[in-house]
N, C-alpha and C. Protein backbone atom coordinates (compact mmCIF):
# COMPACT_ATOMS: atom_id res chain seq x y z
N UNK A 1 50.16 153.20 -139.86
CA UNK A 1 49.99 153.10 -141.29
C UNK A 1 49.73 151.64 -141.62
N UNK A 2 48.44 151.25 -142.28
CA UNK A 2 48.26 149.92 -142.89
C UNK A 2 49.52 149.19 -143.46
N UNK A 3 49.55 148.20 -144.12
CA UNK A 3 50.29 147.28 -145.35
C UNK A 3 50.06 148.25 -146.49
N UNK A 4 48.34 148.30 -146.98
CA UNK A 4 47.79 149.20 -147.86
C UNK A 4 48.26 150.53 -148.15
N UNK A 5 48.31 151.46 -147.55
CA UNK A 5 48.48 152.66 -146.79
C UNK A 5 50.40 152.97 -148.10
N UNK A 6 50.97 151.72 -146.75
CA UNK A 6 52.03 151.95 -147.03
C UNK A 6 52.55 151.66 -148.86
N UNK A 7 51.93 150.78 -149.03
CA UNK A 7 51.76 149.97 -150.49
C UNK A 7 51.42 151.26 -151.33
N UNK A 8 50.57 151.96 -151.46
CA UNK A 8 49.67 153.55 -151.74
C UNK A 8 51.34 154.27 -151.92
N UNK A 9 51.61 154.80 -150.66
CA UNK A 9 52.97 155.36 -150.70
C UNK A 9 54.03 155.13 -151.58
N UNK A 10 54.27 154.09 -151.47
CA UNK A 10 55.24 153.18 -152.75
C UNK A 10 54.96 153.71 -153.96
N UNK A 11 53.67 153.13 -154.12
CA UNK A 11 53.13 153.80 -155.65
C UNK A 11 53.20 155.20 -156.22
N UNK A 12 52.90 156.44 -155.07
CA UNK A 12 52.97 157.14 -155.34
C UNK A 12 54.36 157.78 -155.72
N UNK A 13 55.24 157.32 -154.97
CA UNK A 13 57.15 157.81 -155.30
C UNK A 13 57.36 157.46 -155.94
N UNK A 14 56.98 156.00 -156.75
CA UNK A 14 57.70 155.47 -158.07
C UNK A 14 56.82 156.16 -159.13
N UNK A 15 55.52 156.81 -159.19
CA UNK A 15 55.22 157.91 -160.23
C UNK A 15 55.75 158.81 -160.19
N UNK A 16 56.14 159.46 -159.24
CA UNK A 16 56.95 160.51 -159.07
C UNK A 16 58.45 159.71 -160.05
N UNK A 17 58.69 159.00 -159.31
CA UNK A 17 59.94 158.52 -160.04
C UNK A 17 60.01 158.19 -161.63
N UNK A 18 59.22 157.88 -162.18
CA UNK A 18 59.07 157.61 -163.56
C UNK A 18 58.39 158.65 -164.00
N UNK A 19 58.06 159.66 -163.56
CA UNK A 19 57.91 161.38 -164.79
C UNK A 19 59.17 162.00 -164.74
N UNK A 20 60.19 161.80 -163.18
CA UNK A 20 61.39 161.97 -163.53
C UNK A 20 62.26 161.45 -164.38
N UNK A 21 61.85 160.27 -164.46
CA UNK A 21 62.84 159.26 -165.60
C UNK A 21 62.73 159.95 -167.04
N UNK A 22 60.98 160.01 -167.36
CA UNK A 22 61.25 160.56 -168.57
C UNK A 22 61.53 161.85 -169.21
N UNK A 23 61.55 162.82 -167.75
CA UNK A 23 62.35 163.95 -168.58
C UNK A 23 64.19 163.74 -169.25
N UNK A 24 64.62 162.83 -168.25
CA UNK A 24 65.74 162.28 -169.09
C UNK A 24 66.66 162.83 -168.14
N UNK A 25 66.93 163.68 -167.59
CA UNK A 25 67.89 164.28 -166.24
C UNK A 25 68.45 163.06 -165.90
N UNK A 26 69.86 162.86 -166.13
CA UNK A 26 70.51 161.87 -165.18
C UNK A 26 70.61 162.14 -163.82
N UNK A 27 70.45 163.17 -163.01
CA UNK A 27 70.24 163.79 -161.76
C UNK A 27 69.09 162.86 -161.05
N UNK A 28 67.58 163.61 -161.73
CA UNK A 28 66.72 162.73 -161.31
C UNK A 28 66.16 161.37 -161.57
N UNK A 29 66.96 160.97 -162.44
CA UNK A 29 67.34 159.50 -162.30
C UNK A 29 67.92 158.85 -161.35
N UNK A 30 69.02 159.31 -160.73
CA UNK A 30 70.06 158.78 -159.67
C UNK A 30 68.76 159.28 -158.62
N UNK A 31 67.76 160.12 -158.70
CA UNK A 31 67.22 160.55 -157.26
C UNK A 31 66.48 159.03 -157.44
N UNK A 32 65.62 158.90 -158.60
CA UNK A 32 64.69 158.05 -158.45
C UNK A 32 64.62 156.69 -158.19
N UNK A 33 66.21 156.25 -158.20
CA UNK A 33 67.19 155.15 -158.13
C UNK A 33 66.91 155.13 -156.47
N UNK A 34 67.42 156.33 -155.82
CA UNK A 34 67.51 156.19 -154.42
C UNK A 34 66.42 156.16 -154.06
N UNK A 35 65.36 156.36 -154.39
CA UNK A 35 63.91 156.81 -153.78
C UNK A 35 63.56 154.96 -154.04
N UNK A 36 64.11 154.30 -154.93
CA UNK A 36 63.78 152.75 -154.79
C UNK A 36 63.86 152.10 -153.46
N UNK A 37 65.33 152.32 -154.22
CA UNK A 37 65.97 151.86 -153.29
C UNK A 37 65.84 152.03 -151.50
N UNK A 38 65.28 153.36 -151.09
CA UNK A 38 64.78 153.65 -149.65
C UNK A 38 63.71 152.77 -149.80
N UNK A 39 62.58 152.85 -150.41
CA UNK A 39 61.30 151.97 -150.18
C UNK A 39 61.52 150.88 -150.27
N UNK A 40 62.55 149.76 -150.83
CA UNK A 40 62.91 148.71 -150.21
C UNK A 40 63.43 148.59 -148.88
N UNK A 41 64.31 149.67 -148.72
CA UNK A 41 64.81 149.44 -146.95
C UNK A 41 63.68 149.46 -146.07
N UNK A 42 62.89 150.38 -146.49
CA UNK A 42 61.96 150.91 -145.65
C UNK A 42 60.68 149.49 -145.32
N UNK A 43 60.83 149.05 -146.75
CA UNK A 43 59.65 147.86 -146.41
C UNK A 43 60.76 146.75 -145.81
N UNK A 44 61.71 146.57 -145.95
CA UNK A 44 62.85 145.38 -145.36
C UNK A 44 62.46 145.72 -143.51
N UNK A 45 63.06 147.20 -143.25
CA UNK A 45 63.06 147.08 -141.81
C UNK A 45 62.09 147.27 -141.53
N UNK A 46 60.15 147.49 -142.30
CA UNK A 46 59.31 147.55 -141.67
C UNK A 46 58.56 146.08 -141.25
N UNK A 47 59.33 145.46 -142.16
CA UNK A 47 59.17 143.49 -141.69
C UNK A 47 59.93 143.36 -140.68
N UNK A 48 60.91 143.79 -140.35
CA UNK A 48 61.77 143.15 -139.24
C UNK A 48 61.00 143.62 -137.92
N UNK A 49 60.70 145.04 -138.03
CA UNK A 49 59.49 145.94 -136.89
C UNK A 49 58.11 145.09 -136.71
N UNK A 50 57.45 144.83 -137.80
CA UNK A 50 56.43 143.67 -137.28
C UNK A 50 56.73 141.89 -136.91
N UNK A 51 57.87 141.85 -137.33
CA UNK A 51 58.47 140.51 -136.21
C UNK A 51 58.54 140.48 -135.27
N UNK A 52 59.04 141.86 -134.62
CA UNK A 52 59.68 141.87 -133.16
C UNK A 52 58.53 142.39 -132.55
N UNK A 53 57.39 142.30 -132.99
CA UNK A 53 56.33 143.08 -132.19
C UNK A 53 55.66 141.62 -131.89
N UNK A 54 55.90 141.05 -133.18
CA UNK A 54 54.86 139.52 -132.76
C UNK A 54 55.83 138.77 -131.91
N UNK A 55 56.66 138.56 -131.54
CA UNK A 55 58.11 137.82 -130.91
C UNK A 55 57.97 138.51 -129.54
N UNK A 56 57.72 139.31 -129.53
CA UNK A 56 57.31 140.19 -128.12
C UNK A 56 56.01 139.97 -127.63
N UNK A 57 55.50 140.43 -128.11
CA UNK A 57 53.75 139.19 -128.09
C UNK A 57 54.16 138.08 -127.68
N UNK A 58 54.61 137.07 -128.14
CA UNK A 58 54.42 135.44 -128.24
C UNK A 58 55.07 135.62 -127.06
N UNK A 59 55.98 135.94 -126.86
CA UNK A 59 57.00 135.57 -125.07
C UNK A 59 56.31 136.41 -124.21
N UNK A 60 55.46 137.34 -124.13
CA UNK A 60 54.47 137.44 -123.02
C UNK A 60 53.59 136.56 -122.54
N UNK A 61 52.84 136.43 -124.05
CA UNK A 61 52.07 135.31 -123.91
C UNK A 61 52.53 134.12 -123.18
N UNK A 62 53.34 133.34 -123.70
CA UNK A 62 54.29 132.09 -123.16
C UNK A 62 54.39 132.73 -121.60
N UNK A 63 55.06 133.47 -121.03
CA UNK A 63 55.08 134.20 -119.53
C UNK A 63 54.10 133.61 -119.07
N UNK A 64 52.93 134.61 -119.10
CA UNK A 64 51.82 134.14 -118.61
C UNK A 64 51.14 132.56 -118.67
N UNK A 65 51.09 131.98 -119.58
CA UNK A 65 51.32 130.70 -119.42
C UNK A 65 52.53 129.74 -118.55
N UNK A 66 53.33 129.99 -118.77
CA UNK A 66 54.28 129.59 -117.83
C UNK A 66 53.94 129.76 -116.20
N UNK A 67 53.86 131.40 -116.09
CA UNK A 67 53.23 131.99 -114.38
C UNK A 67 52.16 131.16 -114.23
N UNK A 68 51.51 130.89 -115.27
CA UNK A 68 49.87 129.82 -114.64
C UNK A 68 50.12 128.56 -114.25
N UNK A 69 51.47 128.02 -114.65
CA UNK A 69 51.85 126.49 -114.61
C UNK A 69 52.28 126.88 -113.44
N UNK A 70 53.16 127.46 -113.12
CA UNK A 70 54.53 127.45 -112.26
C UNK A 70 52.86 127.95 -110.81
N UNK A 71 51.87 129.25 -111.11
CA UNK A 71 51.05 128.60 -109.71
C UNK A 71 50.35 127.45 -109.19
N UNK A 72 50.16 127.09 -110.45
CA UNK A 72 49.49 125.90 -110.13
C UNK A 72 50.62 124.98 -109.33
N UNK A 73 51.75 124.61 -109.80
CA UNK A 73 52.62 123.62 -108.71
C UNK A 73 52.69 124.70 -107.48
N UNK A 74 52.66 125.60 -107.09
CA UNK A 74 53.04 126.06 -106.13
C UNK A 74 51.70 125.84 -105.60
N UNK A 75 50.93 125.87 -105.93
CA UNK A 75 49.37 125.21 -105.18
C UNK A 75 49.38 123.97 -104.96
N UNK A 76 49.92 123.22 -105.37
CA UNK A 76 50.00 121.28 -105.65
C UNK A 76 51.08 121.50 -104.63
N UNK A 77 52.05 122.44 -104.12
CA UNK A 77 53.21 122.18 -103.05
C UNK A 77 52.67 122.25 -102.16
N UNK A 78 51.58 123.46 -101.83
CA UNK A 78 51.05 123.91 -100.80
C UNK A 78 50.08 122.74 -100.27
N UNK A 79 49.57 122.07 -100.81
CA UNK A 79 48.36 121.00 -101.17
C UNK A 79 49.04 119.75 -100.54
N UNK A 80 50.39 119.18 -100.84
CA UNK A 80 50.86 118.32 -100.11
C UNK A 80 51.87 118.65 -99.00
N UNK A 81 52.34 120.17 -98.85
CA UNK A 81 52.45 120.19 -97.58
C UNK A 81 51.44 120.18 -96.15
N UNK A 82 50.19 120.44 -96.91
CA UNK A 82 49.35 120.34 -95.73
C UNK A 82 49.26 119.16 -95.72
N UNK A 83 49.34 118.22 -96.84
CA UNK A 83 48.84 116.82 -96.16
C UNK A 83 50.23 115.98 -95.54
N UNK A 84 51.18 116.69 -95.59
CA UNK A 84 52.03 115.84 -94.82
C UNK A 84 51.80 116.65 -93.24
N UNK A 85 51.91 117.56 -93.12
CA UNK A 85 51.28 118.22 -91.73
C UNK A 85 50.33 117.44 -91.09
N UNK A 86 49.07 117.25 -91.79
CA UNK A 86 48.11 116.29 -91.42
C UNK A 86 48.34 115.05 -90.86
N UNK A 87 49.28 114.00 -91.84
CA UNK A 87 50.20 112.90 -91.40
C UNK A 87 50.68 112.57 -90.12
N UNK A 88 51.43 113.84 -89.86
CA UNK A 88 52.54 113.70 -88.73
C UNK A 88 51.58 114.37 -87.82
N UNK A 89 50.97 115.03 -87.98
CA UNK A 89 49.72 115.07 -86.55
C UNK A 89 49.03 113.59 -86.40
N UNK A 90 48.48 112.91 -87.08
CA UNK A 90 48.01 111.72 -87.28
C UNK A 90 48.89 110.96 -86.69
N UNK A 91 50.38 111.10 -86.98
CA UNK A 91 51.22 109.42 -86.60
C UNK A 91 51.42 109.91 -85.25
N UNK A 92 51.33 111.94 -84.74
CA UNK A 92 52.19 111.76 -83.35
C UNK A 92 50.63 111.58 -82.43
N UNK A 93 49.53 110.88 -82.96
CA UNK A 93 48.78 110.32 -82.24
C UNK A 93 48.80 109.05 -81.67
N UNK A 94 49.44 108.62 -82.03
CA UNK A 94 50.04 107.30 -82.12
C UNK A 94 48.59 105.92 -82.70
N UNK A 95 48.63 105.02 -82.38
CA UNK A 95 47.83 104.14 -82.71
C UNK A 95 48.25 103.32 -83.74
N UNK A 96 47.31 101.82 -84.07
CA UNK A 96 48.03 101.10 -84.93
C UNK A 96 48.29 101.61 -86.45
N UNK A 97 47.96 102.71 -87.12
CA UNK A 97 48.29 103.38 -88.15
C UNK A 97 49.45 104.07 -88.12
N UNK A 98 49.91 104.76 -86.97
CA UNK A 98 50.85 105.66 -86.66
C UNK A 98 52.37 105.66 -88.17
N UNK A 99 52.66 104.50 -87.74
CA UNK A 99 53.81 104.19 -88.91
C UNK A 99 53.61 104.38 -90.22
N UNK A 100 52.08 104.02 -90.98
CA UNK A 100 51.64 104.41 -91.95
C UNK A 100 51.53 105.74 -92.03
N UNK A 101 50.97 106.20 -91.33
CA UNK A 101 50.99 108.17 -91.24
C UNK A 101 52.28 108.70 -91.20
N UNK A 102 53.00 107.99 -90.31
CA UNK A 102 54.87 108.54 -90.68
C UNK A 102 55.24 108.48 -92.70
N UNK A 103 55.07 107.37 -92.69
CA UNK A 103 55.59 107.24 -94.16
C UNK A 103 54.91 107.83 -95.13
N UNK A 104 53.65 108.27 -95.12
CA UNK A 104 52.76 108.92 -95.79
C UNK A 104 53.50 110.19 -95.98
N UNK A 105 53.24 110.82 -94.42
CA UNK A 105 54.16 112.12 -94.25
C UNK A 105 55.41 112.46 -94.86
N UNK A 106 56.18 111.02 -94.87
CA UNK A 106 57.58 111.26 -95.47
C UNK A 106 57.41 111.18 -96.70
N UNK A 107 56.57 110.62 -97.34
CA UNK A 107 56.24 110.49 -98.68
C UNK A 107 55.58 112.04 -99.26
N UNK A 108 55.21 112.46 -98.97
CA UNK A 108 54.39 113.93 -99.43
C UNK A 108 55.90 114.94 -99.26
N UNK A 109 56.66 114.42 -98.37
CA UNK A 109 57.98 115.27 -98.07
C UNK A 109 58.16 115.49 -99.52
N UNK A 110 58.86 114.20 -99.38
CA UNK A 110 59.28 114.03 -101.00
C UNK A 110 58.91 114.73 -102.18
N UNK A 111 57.60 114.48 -102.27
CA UNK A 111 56.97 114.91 -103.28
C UNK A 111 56.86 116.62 -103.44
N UNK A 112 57.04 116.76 -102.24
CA UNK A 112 56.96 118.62 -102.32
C UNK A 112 57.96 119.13 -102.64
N UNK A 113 59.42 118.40 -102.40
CA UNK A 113 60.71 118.86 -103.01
C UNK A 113 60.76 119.04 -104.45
N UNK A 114 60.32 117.93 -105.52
CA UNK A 114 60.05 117.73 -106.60
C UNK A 114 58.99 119.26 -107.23
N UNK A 115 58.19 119.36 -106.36
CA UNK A 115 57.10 120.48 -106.71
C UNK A 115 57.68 121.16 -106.62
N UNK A 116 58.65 121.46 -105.32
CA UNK A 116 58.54 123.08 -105.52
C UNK A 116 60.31 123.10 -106.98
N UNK A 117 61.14 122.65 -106.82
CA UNK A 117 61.51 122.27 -107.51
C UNK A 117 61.05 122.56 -108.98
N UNK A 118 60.20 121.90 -109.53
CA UNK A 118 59.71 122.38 -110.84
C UNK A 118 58.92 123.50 -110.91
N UNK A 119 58.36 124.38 -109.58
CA UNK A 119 57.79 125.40 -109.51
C UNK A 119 59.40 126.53 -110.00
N UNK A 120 59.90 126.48 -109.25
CA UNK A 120 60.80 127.32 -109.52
C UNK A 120 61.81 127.53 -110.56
N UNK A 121 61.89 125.86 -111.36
CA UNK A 121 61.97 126.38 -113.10
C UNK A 121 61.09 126.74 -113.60
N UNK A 122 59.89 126.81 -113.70
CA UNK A 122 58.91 127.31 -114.12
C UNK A 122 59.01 129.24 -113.89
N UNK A 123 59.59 129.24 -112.53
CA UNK A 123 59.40 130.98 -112.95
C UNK A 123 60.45 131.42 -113.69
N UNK A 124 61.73 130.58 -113.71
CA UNK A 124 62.67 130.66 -114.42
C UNK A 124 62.54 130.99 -115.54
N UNK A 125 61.99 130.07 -116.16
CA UNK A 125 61.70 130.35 -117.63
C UNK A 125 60.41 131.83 -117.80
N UNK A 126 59.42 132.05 -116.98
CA UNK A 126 59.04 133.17 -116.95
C UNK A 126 59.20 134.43 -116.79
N UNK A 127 60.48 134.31 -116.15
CA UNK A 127 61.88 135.38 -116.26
C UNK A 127 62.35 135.51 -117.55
N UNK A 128 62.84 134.25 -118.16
CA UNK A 128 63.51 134.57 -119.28
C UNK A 128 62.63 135.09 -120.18
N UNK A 129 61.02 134.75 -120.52
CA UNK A 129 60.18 134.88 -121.48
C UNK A 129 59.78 136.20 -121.13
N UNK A 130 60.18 137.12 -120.03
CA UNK A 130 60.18 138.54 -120.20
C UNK A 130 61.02 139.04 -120.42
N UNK A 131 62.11 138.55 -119.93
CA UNK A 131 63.57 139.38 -120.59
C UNK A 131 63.94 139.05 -121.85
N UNK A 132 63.15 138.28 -123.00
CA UNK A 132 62.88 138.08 -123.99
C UNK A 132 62.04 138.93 -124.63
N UNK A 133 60.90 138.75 -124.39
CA UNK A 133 60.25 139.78 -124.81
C UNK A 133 60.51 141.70 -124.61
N UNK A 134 60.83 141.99 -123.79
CA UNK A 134 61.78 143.08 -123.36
C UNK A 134 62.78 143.80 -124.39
N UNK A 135 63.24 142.56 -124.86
CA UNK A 135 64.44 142.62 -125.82
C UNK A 135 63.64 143.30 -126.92
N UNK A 136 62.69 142.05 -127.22
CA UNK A 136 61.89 142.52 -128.78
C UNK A 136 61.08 143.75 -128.96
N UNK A 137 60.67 144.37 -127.65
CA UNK A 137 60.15 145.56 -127.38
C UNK A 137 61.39 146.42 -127.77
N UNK A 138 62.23 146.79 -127.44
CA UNK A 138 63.29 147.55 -127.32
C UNK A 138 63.49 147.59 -128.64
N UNK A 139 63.51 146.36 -129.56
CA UNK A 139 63.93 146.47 -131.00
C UNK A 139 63.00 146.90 -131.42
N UNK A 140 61.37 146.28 -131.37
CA UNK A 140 60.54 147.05 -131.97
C UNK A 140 60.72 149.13 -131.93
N UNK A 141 60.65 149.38 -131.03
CA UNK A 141 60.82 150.80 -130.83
C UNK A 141 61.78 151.43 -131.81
N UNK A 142 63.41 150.65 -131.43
CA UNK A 142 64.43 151.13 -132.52
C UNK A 142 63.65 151.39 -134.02
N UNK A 143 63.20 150.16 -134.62
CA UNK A 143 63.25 149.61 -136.08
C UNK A 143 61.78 150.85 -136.42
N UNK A 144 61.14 150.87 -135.10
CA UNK A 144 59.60 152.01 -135.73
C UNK A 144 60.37 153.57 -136.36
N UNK A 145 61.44 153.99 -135.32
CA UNK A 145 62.06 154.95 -135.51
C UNK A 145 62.73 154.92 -136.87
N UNK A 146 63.51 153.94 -137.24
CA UNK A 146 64.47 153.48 -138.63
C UNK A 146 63.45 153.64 -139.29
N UNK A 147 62.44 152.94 -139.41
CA UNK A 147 61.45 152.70 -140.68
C UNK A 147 60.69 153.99 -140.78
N UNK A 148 60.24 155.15 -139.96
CA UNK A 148 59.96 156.25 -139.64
C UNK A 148 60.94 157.33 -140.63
N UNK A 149 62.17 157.07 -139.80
CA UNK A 149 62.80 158.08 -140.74
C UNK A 149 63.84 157.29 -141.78
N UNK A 150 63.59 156.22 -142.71
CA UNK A 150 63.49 155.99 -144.27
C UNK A 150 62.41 156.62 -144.81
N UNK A 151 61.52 156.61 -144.30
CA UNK A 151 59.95 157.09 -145.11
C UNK A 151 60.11 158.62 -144.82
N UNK A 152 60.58 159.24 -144.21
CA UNK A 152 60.83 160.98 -144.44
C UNK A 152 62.07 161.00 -145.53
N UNK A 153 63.16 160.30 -145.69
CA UNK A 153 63.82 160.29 -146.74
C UNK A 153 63.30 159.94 -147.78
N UNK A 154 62.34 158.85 -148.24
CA UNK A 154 61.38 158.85 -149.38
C UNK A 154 60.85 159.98 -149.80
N UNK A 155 60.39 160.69 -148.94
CA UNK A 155 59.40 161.96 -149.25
C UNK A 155 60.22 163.07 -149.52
N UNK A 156 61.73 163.14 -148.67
CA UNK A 156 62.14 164.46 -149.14
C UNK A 156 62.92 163.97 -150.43
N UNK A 157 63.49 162.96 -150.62
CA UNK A 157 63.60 162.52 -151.74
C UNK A 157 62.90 163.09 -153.14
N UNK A 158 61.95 163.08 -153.15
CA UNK A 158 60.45 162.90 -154.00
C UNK A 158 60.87 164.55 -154.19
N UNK A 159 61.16 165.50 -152.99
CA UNK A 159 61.66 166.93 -153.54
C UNK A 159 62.18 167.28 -154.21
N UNK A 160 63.05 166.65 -154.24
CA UNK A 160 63.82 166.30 -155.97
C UNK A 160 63.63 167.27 -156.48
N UNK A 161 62.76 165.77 -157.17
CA UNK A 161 61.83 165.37 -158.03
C UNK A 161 61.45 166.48 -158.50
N UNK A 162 60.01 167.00 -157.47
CA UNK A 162 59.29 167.54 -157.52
C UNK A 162 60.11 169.38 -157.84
N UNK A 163 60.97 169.74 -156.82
CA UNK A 163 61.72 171.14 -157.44
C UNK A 163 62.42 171.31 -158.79
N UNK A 164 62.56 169.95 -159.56
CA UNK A 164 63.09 170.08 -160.47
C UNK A 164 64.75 169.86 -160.54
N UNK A 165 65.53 168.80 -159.62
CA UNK A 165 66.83 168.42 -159.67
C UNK A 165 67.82 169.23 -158.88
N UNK A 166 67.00 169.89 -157.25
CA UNK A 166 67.78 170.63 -156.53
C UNK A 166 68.39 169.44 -155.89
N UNK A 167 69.63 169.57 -155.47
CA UNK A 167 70.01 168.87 -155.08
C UNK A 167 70.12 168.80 -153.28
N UNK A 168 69.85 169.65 -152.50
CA UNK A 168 69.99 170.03 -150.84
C UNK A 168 69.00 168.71 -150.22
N UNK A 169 67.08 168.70 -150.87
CA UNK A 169 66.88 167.60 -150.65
C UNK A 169 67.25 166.47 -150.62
N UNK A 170 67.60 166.18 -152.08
CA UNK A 170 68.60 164.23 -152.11
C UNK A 170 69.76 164.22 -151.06
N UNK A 171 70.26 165.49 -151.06
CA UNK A 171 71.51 164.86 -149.96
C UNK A 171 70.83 165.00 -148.55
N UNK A 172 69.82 165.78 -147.85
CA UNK A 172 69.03 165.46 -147.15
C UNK A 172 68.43 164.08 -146.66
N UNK A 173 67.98 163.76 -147.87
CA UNK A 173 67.39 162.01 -148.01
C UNK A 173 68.35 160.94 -147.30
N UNK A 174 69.44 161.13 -147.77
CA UNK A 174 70.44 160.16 -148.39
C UNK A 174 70.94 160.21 -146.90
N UNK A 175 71.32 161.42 -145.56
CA UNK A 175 72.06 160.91 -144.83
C UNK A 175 70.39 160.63 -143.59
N UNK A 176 69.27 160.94 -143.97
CA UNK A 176 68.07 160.34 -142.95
C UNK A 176 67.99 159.07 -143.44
N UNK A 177 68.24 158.21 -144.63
CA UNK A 177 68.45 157.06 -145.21
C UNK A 177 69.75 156.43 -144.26
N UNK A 178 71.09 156.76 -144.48
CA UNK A 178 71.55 156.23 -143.33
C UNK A 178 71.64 156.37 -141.88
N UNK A 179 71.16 157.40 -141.23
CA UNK A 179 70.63 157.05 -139.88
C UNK A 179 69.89 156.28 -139.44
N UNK A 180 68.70 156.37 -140.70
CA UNK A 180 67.64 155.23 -140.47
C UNK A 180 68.20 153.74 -140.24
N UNK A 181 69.41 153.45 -141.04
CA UNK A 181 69.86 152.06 -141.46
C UNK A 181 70.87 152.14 -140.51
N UNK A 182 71.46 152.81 -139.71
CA UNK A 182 72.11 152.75 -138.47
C UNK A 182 71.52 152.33 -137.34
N UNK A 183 70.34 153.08 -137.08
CA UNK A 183 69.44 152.81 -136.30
C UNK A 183 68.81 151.20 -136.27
N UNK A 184 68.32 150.87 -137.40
CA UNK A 184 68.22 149.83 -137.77
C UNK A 184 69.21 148.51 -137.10
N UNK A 185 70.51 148.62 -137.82
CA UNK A 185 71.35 147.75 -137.23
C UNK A 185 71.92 148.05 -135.98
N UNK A 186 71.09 149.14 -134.90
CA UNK A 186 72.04 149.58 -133.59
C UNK A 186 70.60 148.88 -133.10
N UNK A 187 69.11 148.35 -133.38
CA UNK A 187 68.21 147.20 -132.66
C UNK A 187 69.04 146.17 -132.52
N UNK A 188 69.54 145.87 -133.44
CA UNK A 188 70.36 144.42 -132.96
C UNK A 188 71.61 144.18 -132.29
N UNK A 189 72.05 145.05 -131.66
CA UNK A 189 73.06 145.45 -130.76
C UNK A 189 73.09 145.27 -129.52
């Protein structure tokens, strides 16, 4: 369902809600009260559902960026372990360089500790930026369901309305209204 779509919807329950108002029924007044009041929840947790979808997005994204850093040093490790290999074949040739090729060698040592080293925070954090995103998936799903069933309580709501002040619908509404808002606060759990 669009922004639009949903916006459309709105409109249409609060007409519903204001031909109830003016027959004057305090009944379908209190319905039309709740029928607000759901389409605020409903647009509240349908913002929190498109957060966690973009928050889930962004830490994939970041992942994959991260996995591209973290190969690249693991290529830059690989890159100066061969050249210290190279080195120490070079120094166990001996000749007047030999000592220079030792220290070279020991020098690339070095440097590969450091690499791999920051290679492996690097997946670190690409761990976390999925078990991050993971999270926000999981909430997204919850909050689609919550915001799903507020908007069937809007509508049976609107039955009301529409039967003329039976009451089986509103109390219908009213406990898919709080499951929905259970559901809701059991994403962030």
């Amino acid at each position: 369902m669009t922004m639009e779509d949903a916006t459309q919807e709105h409109l249409e329950q609060a007409e519903h809600a204001e031909h109830a108002a003016s027959e004057g029924n305090p009944f379908l007044i209190t319905v039309s009260v709740t029928i607000a009041v759901l389409a605020v929840l409903a647009a509240t947790v349908g913002s929190f559902e498109s957060l966690e979808t973009a928050e889930a997005i962004n830490d994939k994204s970041d992942a994959a960026y991260l996995q591209n850093k973290a190969s690249d040093q693991w290529a830059f490790y690989q890159a100066k372990s061969i050249k210290k290999n190279l080195y120490e074949v070079a120094a166990a040739q001996g000749g007047p360089t030999a000592d220079a090729m030792t220290a070279n060698a020991k020098r690339n040592e070095q440097d590969s500790a450091k690499i791999q080293a920051d290679a492996k925070a690097l997946e670190q954090q690409v761990d976390e930026k999925l078990t991050d995103s993971e999270l926000h998936t999981r909430r997204h799903h919850i909050l689609t369901l919550a915001v799903t069933l507020l908007h069937i309580a809007i509508a049976i709501a609107t039955l009301s309305i529409i039967m003329r002040g039976r009451r089986w619908p509103w109390h219908g509404s009213l406990a898919l209204g709080v499951i929905g808002l259970l559901a809701a606060g059991f994403a962030y759990l």
